[in-house]
Protein backbone atom coordinates (compact mmCIF):
# COMPACT_ATOMS: atom_id res chain seq x y z
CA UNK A 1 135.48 105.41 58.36
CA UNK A 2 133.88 108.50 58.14
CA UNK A 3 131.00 109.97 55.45
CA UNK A 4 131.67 113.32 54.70
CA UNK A 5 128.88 115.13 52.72
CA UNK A 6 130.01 118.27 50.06
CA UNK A 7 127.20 120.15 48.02
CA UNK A 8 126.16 123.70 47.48
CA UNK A 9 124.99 125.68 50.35
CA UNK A 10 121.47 124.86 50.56
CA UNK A 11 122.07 121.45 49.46
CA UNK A 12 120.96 119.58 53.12
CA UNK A 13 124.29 118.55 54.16
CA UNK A 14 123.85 119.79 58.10
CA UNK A 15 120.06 118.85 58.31
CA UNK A 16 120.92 115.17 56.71
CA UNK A 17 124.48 115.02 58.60
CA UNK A 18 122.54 115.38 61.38
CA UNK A 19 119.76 112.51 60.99
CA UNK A 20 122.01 110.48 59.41
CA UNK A 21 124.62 110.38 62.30
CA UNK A 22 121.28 109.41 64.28
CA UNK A 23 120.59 106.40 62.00
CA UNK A 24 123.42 105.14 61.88
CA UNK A 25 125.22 105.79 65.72
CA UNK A 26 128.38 107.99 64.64
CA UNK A 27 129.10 111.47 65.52
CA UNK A 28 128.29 114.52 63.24
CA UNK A 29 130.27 117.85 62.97
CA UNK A 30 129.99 120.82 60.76
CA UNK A 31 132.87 122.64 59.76
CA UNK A 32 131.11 125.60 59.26
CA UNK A 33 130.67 125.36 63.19
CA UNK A 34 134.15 124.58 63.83
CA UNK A 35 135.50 127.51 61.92
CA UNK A 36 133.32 129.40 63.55
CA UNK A 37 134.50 128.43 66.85
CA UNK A 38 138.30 128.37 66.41
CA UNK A 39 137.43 132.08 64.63
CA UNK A 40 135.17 133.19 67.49
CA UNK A 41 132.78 134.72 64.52
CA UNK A 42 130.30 134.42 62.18
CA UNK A 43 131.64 132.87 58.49
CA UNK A 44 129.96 136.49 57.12
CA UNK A 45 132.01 138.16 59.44
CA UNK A 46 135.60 136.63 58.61
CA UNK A 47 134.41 136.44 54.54
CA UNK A 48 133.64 140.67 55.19
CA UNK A 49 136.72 141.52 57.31
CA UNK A 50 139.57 139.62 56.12
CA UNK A 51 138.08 138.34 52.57
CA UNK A 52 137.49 135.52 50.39
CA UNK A 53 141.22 134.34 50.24
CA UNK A 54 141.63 134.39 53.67
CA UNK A 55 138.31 132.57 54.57
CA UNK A 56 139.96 130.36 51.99
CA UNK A 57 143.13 129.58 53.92
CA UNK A 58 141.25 129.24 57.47
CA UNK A 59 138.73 126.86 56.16
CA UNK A 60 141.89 124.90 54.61
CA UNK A 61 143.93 125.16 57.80
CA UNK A 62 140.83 124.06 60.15
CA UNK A 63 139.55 121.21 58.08
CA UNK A 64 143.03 119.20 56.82
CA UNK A 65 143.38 119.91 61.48
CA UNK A 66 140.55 117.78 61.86
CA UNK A 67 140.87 113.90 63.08
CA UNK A 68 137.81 112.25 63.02
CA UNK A 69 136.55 108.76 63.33
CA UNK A 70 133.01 107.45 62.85
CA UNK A 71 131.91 110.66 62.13
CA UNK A 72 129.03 112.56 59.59
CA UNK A 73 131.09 115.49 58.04
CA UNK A 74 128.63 118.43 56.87
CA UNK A 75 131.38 120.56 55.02
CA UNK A 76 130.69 123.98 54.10
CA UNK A 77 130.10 124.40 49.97
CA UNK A 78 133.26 126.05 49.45
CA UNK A 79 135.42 123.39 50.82
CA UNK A 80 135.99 121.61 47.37
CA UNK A 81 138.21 124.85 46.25
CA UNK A 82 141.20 123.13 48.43
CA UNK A 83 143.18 120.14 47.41
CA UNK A 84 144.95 119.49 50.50
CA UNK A 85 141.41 120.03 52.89
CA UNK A 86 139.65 117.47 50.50
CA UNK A 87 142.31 114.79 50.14
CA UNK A 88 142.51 114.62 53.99
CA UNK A 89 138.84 113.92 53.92
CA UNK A 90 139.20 111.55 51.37
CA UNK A 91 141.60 109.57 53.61
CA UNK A 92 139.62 108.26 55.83
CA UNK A 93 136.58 108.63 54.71
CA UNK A 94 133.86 108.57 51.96
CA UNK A 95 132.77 111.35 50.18
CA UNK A 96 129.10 111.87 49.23
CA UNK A 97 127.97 114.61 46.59
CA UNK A 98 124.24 115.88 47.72
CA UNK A 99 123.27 117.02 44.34
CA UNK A 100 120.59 119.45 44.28
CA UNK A 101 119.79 121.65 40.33
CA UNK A 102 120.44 125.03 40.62
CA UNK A 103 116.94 126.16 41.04
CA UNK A 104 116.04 124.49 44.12
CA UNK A 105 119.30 126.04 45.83
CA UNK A 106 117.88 129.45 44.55
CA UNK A 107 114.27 128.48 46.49
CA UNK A 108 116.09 127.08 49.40
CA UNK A 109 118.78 129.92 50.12
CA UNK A 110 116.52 132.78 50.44
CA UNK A 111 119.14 135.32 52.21
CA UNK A 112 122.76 134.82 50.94
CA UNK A 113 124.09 138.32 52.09
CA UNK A 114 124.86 136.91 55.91
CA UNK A 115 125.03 132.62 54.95
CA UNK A 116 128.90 132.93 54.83
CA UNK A 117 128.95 131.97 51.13
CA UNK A 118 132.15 132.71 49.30
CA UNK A 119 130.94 134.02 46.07
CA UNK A 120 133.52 136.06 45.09
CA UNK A 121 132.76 139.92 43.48
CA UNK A 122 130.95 140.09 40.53
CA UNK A 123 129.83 136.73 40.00
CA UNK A 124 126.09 135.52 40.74
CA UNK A 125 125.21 132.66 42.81
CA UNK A 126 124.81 130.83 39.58
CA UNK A 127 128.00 131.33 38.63
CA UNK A 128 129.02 129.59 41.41
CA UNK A 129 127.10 126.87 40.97
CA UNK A 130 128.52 126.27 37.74
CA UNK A 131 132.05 126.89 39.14
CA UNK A 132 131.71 124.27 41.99
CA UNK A 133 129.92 121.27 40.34
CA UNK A 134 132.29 119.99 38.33
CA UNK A 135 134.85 120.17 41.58
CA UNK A 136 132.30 118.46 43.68
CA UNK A 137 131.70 115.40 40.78
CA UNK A 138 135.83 115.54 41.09
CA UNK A 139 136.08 114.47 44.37
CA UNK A 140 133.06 112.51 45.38
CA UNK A 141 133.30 109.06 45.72
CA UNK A 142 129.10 108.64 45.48
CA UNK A 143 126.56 111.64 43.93
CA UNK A 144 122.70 111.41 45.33
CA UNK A 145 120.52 113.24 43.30
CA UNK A 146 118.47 114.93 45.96
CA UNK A 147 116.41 117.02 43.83
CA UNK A 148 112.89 117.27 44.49
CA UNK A 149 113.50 114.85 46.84
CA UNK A 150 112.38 114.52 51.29
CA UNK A 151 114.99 114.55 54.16
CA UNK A 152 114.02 111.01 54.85
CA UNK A 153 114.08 109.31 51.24
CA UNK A 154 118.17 110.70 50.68
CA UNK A 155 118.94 109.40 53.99
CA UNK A 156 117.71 106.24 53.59
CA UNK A 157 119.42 106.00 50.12
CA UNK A 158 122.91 107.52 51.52
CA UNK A 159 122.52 104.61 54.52
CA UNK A 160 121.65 102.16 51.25
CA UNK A 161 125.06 103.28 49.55
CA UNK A 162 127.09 103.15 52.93
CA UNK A 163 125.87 99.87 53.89
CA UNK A 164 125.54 98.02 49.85
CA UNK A 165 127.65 100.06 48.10
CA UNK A 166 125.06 101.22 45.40
């Protein structure tokens, strides 16, 4: 079984992935990375050159690819647009919603121009906040609130929901 974490850029879900593959002795990957890799570029790079739709489709196409076991998924925030990438994340594995409000993503992203977030023309980061929350409550199995909250205290509660299903 694997935990896969969704949430708004900004949200924690590499820096927790990370420490919470550590707790609990399963690998971690970031999609972010492995788009990156199978791109050979940047996420700002592919979002600039070949645009939102196509990001889109490559993020699809490289995450439904993936076969993991035992493994922390940090996905990247824009993951939730695609049926077909989150139902094949669903199937093996449990999806965790790192809820953060609005204005502690706007502290924590400071730059957004070069993050690789797919915020499409026109619309402010807040729009896509509102856009993507109600997709992320769709498909999570378990929300953590981590608002206001440290690193240490929302793993120990996503280990707590793992392990006891609270």
């Amino acid at each position: 079984m694997n935990i896969v974490l969704i949430g708004m850029s900004g949200a924690g879900k590499s820096t927790l992935g990370v420490l919470l593959a550590k707790a609990l002795g399963m690998d971690f990957i970031d999609t972010d990375i492995v788009i990156q890799r199978l791109e050979g570029r940047q996420l700002q790079d592919i979002i600039d050159h070949e645009g939102i739709e196509a990001f889109l489709e490559i993020e699809e196409r490289a995450v439904s690819e993936l076969h993991l076991e035992n493994t922390i998924v940090a996905t990247g925030g824009s993951v939730i647009y695609s049926e077909k990438a989150m139902n094949a994340l669903k199937r093996n594995g449990q999806i965790i919603y790192l809820h953060v409000p609005f204005d502690e993503i706007q502290r924590r992203l400071k730059n957004i121009t070069n993050r690789g977030i797919v915020i499409k023309k026109g619309c402010s980061l807040k729009d896509v906040y509102e856009e993507r929350t109600p997709l992320y409550e769709k498909y999570s199995d378990v929300t953590l609130d981590c608002s206001n909250k440290d690193i240490e205290f929302c793993v120990s509660k996503i280990i707590d929901k793992v392990k006891n299903g609270n």
